[in-house]
PDB file of N, CA and C in Angstrom:
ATOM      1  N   UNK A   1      18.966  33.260 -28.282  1.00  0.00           N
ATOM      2  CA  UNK A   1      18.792  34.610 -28.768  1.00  0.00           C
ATOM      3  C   UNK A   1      19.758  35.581 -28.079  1.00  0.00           C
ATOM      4  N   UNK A   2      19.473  35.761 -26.998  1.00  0.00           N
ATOM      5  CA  UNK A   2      21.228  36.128 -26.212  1.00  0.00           C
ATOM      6  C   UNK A   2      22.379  35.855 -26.320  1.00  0.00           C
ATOM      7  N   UNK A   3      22.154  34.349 -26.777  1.00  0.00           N
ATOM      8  CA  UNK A   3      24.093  34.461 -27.077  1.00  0.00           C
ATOM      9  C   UNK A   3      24.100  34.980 -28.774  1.00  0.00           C
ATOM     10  N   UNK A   4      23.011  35.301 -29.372  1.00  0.00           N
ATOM     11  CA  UNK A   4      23.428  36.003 -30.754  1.00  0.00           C
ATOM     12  C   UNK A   4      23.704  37.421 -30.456  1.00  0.00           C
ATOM     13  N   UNK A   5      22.984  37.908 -29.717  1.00  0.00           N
ATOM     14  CA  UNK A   5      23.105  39.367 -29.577  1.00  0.00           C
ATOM     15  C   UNK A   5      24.610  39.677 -28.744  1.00  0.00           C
ATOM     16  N   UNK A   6      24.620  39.149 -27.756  1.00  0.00           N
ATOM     17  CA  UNK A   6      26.057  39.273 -27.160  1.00  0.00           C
ATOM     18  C   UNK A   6      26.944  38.869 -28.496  1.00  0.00           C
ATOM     19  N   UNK A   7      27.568  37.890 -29.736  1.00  0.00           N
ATOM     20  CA  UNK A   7      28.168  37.641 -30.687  1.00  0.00           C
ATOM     21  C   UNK A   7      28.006  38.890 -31.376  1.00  0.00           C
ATOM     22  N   UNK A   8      26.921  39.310 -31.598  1.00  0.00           N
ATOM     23  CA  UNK A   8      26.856  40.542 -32.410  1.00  0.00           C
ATOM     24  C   UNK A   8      27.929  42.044 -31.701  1.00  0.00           C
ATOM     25  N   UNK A   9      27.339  42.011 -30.454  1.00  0.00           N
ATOM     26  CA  UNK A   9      27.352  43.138 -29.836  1.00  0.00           C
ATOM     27  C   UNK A   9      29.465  42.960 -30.219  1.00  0.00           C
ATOM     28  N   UNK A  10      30.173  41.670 -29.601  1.00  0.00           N
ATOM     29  CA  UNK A  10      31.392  41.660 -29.807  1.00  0.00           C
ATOM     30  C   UNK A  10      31.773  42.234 -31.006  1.00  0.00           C
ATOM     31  N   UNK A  11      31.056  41.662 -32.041  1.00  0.00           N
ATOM     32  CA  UNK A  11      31.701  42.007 -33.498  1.00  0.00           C
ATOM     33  C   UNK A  11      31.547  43.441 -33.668  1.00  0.00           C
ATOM     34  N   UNK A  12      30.401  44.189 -33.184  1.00  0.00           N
ATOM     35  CA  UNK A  12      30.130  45.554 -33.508  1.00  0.00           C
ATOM     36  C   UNK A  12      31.817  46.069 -33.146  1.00  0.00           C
ATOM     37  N   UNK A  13      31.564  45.744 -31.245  1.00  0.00           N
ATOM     38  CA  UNK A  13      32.791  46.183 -30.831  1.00  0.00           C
ATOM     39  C   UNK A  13      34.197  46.102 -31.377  1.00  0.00           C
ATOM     40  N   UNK A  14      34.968  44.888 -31.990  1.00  0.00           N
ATOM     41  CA  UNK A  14      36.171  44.704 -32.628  1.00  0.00           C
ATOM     42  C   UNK A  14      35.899  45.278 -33.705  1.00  0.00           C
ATOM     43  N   UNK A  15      34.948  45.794 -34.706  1.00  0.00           N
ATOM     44  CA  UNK A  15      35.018  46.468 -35.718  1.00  0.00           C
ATOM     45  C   UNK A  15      35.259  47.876 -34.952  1.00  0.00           C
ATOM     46  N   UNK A  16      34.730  48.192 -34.545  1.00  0.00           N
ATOM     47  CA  UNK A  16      34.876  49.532 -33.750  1.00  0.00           C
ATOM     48  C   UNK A  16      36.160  50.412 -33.208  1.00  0.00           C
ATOM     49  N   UNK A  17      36.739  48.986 -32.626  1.00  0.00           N
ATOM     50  CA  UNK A  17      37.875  49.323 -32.346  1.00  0.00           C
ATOM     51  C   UNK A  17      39.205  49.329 -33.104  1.00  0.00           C
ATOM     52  N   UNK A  18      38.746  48.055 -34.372  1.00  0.00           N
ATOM     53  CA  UNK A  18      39.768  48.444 -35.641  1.00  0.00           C
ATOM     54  C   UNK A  18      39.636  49.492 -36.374  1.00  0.00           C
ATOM     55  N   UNK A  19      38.432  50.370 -36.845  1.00  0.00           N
ATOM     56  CA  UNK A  19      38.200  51.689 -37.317  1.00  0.00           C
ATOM     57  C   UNK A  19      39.196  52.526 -36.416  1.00  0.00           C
ATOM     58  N   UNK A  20      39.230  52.807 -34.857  1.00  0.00           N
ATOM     59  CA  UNK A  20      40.244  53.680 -34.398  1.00  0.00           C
ATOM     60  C   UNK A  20      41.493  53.189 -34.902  1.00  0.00           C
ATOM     61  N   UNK A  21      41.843  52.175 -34.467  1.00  0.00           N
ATOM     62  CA  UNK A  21      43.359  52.602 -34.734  1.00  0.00           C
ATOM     63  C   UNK A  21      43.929  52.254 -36.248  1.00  0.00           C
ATOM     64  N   UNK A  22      42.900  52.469 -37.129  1.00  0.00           N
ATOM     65  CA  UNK A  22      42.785  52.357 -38.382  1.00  0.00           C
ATOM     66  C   UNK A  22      43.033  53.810 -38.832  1.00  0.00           C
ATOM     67  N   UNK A  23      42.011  54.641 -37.890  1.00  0.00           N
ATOM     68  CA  UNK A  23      41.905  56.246 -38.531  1.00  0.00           C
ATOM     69  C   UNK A  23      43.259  57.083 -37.554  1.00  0.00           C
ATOM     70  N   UNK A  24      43.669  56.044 -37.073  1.00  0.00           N
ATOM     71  CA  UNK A  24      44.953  56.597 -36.112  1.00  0.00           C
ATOM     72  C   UNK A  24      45.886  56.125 -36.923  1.00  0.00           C
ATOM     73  N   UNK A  25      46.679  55.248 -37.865  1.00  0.00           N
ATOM     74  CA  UNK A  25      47.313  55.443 -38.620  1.00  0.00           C
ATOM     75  C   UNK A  25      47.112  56.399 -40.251  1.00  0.00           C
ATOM     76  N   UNK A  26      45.900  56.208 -40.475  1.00  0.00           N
ATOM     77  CA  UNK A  26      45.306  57.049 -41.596  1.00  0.00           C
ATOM     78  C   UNK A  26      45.973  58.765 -41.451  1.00  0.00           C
ATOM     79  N   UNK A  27      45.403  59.173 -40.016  1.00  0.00           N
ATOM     80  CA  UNK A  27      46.079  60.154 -39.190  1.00  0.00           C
ATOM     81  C   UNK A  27      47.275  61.086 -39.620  1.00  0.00           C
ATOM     82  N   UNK A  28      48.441  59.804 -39.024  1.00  0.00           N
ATOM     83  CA  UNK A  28      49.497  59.784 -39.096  1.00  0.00           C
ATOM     84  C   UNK A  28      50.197  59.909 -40.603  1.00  0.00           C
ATOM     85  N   UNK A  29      49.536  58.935 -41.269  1.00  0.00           N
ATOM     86  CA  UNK A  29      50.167  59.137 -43.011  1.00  0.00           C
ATOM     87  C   UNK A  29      49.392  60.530 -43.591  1.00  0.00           C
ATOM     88  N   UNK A  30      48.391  61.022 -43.325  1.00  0.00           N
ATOM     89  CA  UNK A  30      47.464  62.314 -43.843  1.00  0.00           C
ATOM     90  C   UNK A  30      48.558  63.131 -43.503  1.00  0.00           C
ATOM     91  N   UNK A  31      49.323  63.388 -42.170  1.00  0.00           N
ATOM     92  CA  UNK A  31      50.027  63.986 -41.862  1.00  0.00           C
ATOM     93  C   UNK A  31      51.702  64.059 -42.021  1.00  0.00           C
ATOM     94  N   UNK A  32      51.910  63.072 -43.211  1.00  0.00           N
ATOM     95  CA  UNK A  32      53.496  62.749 -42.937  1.00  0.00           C
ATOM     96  C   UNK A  32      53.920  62.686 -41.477  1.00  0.00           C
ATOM     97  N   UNK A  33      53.523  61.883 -41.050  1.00  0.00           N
ATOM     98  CA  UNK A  33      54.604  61.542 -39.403  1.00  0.00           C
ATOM     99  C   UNK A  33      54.691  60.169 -39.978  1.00  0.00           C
ATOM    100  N   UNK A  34      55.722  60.094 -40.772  1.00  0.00           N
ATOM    101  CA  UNK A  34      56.675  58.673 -40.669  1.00  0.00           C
ATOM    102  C   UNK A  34      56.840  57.755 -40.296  1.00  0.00           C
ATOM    103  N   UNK A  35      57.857  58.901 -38.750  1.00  0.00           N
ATOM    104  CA  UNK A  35      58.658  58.194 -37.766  1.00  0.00           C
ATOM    105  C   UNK A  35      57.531  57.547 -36.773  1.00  0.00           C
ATOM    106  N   UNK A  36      56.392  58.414 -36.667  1.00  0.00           N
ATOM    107  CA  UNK A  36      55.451  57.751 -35.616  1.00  0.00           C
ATOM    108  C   UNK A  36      54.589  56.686 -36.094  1.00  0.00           C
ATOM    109  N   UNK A  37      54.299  56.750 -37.334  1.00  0.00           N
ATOM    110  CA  UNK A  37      53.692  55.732 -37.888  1.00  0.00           C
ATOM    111  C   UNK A  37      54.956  54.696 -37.973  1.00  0.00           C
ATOM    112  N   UNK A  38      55.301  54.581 -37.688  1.00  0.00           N
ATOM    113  CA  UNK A  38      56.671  53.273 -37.814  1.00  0.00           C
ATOM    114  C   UNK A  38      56.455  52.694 -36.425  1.00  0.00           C
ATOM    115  N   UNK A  39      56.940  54.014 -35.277  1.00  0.00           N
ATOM    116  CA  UNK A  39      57.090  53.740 -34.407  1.00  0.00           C
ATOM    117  C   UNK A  39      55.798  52.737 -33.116  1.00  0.00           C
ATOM    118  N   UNK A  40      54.374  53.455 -33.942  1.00  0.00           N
ATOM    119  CA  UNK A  40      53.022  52.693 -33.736  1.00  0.00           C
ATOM    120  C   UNK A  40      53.160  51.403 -34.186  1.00  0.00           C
ATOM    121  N   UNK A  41      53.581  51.190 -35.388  1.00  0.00           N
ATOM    122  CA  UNK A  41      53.636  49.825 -35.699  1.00  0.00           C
ATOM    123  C   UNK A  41      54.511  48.758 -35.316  1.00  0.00           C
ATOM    124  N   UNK A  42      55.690  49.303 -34.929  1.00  0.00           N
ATOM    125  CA  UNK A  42      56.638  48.642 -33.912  1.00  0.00           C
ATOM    126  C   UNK A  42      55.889  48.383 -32.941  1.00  0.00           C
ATOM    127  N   UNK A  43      55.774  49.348 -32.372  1.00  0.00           N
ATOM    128  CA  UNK A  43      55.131  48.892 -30.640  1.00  0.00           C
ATOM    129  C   UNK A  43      53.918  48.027 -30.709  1.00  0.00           C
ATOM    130  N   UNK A  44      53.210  48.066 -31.598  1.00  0.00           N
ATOM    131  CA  UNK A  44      52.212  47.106 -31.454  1.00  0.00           C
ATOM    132  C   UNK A  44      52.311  45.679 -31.906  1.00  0.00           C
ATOM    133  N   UNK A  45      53.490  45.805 -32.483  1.00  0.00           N
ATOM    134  CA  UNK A  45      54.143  44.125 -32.873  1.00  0.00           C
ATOM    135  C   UNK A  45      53.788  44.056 -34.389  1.00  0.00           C
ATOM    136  N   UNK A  46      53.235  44.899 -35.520  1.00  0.00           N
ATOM    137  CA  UNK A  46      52.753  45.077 -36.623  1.00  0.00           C
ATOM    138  C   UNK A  46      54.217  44.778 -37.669  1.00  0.00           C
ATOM    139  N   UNK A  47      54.081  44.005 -38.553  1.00  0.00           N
ATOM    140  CA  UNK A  47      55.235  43.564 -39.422  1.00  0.00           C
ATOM    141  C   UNK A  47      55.302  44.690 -40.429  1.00  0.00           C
ATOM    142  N   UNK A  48      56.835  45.372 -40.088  1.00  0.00           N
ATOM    143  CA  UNK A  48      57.275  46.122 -40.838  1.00  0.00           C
ATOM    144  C   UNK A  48      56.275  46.664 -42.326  1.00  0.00           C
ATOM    145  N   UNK A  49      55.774  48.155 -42.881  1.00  0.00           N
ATOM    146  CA  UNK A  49      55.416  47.949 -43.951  1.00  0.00           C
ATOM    147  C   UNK A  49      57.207  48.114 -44.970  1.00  0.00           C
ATOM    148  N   UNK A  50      56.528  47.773 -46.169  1.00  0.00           N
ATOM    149  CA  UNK A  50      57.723  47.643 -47.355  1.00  0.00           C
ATOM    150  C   UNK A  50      57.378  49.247 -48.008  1.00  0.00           C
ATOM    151  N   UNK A  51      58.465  49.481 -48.812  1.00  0.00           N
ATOM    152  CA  UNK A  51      58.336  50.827 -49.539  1.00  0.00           C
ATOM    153  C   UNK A  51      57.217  51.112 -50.670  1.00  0.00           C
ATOM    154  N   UNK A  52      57.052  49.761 -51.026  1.00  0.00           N
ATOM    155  CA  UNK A  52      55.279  49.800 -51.725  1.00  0.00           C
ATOM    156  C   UNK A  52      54.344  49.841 -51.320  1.00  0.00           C
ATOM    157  N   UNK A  53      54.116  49.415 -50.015  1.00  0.00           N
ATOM    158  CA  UNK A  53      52.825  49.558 -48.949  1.00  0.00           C
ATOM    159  C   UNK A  53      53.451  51.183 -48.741  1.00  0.00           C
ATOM    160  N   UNK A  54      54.400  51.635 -48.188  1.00  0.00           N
ATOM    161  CA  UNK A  54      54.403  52.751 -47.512  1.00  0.00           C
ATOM    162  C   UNK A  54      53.937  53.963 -48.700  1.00  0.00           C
ATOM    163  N   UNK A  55      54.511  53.648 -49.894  1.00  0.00           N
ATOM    164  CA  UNK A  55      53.880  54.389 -51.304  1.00  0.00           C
ATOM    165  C   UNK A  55      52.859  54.574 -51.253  1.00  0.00           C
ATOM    166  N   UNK A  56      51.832  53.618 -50.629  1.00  0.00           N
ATOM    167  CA  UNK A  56      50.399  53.575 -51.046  1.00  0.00           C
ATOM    168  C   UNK A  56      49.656  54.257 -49.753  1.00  0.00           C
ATOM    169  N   UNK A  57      50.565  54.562 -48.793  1.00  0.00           N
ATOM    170  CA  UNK A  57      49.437  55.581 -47.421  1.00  0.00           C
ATOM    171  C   UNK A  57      50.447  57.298 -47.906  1.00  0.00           C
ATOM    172  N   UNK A  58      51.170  56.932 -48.862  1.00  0.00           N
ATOM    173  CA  UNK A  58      51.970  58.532 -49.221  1.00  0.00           C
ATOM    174  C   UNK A  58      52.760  58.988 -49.447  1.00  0.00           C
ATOM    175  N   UNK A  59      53.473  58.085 -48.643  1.00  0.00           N
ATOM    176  CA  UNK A  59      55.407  58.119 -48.294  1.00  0.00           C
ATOM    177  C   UNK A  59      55.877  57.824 -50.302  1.00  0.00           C
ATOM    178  N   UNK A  60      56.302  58.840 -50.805  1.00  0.00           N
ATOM    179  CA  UNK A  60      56.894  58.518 -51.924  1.00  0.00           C
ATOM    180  C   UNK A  60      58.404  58.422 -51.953  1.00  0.00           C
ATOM    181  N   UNK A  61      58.774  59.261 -51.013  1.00  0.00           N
ATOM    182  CA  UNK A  61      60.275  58.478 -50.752  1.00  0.00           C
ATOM    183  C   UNK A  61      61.219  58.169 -50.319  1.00  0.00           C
ATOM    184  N   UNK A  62      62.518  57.863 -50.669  1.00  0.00           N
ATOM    185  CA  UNK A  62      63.516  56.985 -50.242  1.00  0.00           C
ATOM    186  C   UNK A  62      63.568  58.018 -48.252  1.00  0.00           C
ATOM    187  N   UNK A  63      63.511  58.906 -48.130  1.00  0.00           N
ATOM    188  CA  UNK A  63      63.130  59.986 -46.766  1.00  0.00           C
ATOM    189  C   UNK A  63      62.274  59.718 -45.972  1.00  0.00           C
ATOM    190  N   UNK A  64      61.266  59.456 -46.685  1.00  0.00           N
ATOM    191  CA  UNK A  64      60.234  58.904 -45.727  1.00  0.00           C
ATOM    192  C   UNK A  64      60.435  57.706 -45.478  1.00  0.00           C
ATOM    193  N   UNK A  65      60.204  56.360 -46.200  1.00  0.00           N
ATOM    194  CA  UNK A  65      60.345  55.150 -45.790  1.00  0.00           C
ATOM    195  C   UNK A  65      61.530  55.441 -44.432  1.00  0.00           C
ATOM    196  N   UNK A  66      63.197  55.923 -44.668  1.00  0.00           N
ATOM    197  CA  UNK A  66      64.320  55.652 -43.578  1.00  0.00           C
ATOM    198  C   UNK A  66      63.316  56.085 -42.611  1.00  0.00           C
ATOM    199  N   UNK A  67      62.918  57.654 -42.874  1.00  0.00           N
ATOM    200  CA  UNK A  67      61.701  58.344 -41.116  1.00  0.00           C
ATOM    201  C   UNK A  67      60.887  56.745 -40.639  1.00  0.00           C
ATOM    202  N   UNK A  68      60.209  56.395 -42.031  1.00  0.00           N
ATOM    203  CA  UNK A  68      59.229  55.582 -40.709  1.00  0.00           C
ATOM    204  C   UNK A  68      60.092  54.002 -40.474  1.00  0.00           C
ATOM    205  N   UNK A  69      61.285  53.329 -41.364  1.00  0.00           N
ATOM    206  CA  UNK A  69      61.964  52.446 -40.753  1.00  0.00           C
ATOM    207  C   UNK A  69      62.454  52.728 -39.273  1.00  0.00           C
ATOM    208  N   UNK A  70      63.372  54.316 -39.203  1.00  0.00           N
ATOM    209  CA  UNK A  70      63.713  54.228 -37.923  1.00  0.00           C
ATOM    210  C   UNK A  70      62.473  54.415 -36.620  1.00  0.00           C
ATOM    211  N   UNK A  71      61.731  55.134 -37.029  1.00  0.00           N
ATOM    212  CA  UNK A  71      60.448  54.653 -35.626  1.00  0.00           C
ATOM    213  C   UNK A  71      60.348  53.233 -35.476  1.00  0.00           C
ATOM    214  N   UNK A  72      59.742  52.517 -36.437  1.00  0.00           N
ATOM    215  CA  UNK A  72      59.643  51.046 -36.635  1.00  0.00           C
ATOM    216  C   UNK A  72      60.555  50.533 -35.777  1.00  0.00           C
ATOM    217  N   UNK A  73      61.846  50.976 -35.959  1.00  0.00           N
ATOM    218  CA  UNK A  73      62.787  49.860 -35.362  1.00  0.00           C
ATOM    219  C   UNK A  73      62.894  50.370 -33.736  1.00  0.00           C
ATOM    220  N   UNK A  74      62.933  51.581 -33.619  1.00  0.00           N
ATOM    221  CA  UNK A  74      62.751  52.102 -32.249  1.00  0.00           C
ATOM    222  C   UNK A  74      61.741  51.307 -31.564  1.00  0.00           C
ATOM    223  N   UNK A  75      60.198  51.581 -32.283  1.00  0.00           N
ATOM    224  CA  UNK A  75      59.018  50.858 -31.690  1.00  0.00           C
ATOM    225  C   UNK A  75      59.022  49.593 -31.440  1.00  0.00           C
ATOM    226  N   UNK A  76      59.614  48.778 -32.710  1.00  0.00           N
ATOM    227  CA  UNK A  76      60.278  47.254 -32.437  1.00  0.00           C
ATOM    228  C   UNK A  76      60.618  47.432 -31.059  1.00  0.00           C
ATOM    229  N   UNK A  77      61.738  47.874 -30.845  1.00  0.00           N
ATOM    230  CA  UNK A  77      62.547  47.483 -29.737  1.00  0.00           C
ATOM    231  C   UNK A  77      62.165  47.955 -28.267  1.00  0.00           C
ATOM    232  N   UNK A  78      61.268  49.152 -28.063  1.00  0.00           N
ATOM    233  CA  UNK A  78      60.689  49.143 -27.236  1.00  0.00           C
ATOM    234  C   UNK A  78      59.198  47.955 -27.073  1.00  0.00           C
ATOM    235  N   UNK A  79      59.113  47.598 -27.794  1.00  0.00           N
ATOM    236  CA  UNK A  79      57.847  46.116 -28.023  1.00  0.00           C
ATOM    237  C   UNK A  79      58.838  45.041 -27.278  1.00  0.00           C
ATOM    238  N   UNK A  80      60.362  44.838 -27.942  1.00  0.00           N
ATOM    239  CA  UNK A  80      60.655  43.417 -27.496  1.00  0.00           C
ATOM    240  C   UNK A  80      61.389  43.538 -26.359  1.00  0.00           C
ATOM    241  N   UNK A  81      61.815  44.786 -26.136  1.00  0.00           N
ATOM    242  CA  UNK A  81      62.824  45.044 -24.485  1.00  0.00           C
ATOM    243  C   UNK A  81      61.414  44.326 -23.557  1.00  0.00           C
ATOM    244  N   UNK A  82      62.122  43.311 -23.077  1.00  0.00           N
ATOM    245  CA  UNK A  82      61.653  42.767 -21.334  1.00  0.00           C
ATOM    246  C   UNK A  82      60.470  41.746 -21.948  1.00  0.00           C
ATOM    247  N   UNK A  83      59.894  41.524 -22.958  1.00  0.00           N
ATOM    248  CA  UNK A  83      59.065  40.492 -23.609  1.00  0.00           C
ATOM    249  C   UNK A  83      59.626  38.945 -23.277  1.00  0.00           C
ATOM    250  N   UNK A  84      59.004  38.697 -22.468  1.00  0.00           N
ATOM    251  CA  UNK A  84      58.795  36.784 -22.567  1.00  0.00           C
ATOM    252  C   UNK A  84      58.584  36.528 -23.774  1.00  0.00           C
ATOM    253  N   UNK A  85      59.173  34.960 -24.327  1.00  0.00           N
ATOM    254  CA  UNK A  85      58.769  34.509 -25.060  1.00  0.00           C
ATOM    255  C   UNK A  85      57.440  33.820 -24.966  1.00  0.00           C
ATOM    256  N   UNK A  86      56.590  34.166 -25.896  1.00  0.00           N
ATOM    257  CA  UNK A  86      55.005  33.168 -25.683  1.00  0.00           C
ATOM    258  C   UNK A  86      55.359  31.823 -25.789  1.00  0.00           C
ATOM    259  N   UNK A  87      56.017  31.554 -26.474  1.00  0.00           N
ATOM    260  CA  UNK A  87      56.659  30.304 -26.782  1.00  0.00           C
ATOM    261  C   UNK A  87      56.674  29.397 -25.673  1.00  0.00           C
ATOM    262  N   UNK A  88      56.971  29.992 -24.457  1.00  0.00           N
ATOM    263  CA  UNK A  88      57.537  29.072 -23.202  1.00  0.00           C
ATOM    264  C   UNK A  88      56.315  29.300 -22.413  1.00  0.00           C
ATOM    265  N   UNK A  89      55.441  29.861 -23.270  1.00  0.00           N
ATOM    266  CA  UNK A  89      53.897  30.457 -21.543  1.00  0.00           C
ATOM    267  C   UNK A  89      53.095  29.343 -22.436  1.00  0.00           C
ATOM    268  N   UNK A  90      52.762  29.465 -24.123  1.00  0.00           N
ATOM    269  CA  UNK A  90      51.546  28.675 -24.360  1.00  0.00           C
ATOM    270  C   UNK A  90      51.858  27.510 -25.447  1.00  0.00           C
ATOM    271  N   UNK A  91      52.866  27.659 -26.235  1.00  0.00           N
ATOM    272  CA  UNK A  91      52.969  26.655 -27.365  1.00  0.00           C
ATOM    273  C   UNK A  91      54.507  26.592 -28.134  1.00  0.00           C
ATOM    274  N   UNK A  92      55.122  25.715 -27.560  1.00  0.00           N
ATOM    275  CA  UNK A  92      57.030  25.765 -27.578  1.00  0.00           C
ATOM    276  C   UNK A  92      57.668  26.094 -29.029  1.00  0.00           C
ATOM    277  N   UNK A  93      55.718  25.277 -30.155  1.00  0.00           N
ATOM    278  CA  UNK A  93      56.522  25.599 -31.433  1.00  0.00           C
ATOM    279  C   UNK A  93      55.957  26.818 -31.952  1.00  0.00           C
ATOM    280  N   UNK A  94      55.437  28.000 -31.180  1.00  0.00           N
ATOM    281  CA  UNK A  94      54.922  29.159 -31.627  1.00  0.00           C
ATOM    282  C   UNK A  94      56.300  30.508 -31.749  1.00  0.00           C
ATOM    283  N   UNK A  95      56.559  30.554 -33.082  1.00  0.00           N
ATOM    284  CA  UNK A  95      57.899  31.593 -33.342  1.00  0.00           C
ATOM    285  C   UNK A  95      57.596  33.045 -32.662  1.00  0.00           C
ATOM    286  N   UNK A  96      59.373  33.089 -31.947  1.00  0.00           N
ATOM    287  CA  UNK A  96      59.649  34.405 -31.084  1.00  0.00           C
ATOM    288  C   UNK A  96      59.859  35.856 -32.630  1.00  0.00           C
ATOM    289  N   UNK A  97      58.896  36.710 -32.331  1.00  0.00           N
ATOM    290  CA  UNK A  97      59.018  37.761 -33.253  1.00  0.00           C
ATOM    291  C   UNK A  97      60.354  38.215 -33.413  1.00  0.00           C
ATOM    292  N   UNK A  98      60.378  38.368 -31.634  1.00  0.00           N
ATOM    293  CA  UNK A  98      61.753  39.681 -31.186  1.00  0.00           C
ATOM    294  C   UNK A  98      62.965  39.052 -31.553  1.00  0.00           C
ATOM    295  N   UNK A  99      63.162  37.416 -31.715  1.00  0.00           N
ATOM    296  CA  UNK A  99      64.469  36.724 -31.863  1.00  0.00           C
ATOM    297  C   UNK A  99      64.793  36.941 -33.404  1.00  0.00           C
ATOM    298  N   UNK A 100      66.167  36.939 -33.698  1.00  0.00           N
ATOM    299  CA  UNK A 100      66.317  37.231 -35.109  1.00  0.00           C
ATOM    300  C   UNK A 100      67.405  36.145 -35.190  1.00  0.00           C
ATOM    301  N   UNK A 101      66.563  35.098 -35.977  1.00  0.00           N
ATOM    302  CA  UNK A 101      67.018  34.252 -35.831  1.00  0.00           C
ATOM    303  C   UNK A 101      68.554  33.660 -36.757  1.00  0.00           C
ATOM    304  N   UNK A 102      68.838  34.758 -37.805  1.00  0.00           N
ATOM    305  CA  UNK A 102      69.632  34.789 -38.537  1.00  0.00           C
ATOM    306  C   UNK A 102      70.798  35.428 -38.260  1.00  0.00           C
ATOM    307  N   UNK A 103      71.101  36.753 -37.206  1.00  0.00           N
ATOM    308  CA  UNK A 103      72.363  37.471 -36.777  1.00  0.00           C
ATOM    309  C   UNK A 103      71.919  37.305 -35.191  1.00  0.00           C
ATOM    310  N   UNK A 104      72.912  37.623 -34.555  1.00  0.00           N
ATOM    311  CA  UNK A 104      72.765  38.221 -33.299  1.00  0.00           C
ATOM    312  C   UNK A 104      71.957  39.882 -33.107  1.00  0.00           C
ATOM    313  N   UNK A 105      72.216  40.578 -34.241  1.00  0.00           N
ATOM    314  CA  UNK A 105      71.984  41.913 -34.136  1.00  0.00           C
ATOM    315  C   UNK A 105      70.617  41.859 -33.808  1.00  0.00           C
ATOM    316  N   UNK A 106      70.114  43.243 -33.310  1.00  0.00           N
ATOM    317  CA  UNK A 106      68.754  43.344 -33.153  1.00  0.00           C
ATOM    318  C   UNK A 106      68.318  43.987 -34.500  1.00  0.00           C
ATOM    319  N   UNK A 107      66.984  43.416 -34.897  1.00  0.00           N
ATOM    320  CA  UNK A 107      66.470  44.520 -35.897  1.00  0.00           C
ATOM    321  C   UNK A 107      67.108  44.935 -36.859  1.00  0.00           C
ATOM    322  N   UNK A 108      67.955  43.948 -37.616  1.00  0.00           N
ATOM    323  CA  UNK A 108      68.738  44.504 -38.861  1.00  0.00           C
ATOM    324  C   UNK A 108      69.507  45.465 -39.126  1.00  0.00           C
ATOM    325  N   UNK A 109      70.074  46.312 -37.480  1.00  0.00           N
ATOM    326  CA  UNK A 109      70.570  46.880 -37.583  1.00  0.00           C
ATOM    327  C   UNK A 109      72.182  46.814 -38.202  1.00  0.00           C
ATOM    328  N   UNK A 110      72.829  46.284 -38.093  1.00  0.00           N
ATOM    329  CA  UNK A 110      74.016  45.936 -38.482  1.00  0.00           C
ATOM    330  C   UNK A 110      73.598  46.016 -40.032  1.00  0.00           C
ATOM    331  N   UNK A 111      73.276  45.246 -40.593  1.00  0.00           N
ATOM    332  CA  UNK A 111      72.651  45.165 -41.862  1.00  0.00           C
ATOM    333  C   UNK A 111      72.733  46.826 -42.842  1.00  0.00           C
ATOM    334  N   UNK A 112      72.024  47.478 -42.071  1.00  0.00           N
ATOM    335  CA  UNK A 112      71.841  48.198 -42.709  1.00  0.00           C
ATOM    336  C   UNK A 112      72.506  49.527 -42.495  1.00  0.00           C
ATOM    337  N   UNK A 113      74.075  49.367 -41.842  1.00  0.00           N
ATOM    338  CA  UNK A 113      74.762  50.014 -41.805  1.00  0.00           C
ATOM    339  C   UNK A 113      75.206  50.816 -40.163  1.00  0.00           C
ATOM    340  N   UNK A 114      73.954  50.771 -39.017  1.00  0.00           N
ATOM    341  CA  UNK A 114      73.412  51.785 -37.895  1.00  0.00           C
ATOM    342  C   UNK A 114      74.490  51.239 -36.647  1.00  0.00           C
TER     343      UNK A 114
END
């Protein structure tokens, strides 16, 4: 009966804590901040949104998406500056986010002109 209530009590908690930083990006798009909503999702390791996801919290256009790509890529890169690979701490075939495994560049920058 205790270990249900402790199971419970966890789940209350991780729901709890996904509502914040749920209503902390909600926040951010209510408010057009873009760049910070990019930049939140960078730093937390969150995979890029696309210009149809970003359509759908507000961002209608081609202005907004670049605002919240460049936080994104900022936040990226403050996420992967000084990051170990997990790869080498818990499981060799678990893929490095921060490595790009297709250019040398970081973050598509080259790519996309920066």
């Amino acid at each position: 009966m205790a270990r249900l209530l402790s199971f419970c009590l966890l789940g209350i908690s991780l729901t709890f804590l996904a509502a914040c930083s749920s209503q902390y990006e909600t926040d951010l798009a209510k408010n057009k901040q873009w760049e910070e909503l990019g930049a939140y999702h960078g730093e937390q390791g969150y995979r890029e949104l696309d210009e149809i996801d970003l359509g759908k919290r507000g961002g209608f256009s081609e202005i907004d998406y670049e605002k919240y790509r460049a936080g994104y890529l900022k936040g990226r890169f403050d996420y992967c500056t000084g990051k170990q690979t997990v790869g080498t701490v818990i499981n060799p075939g678990y893929p490095d986010d921060c490595q790009d495994s297709q250019s040398s560049s970081s973050y598509g920058l080259v790519e996309r002109g920066y």
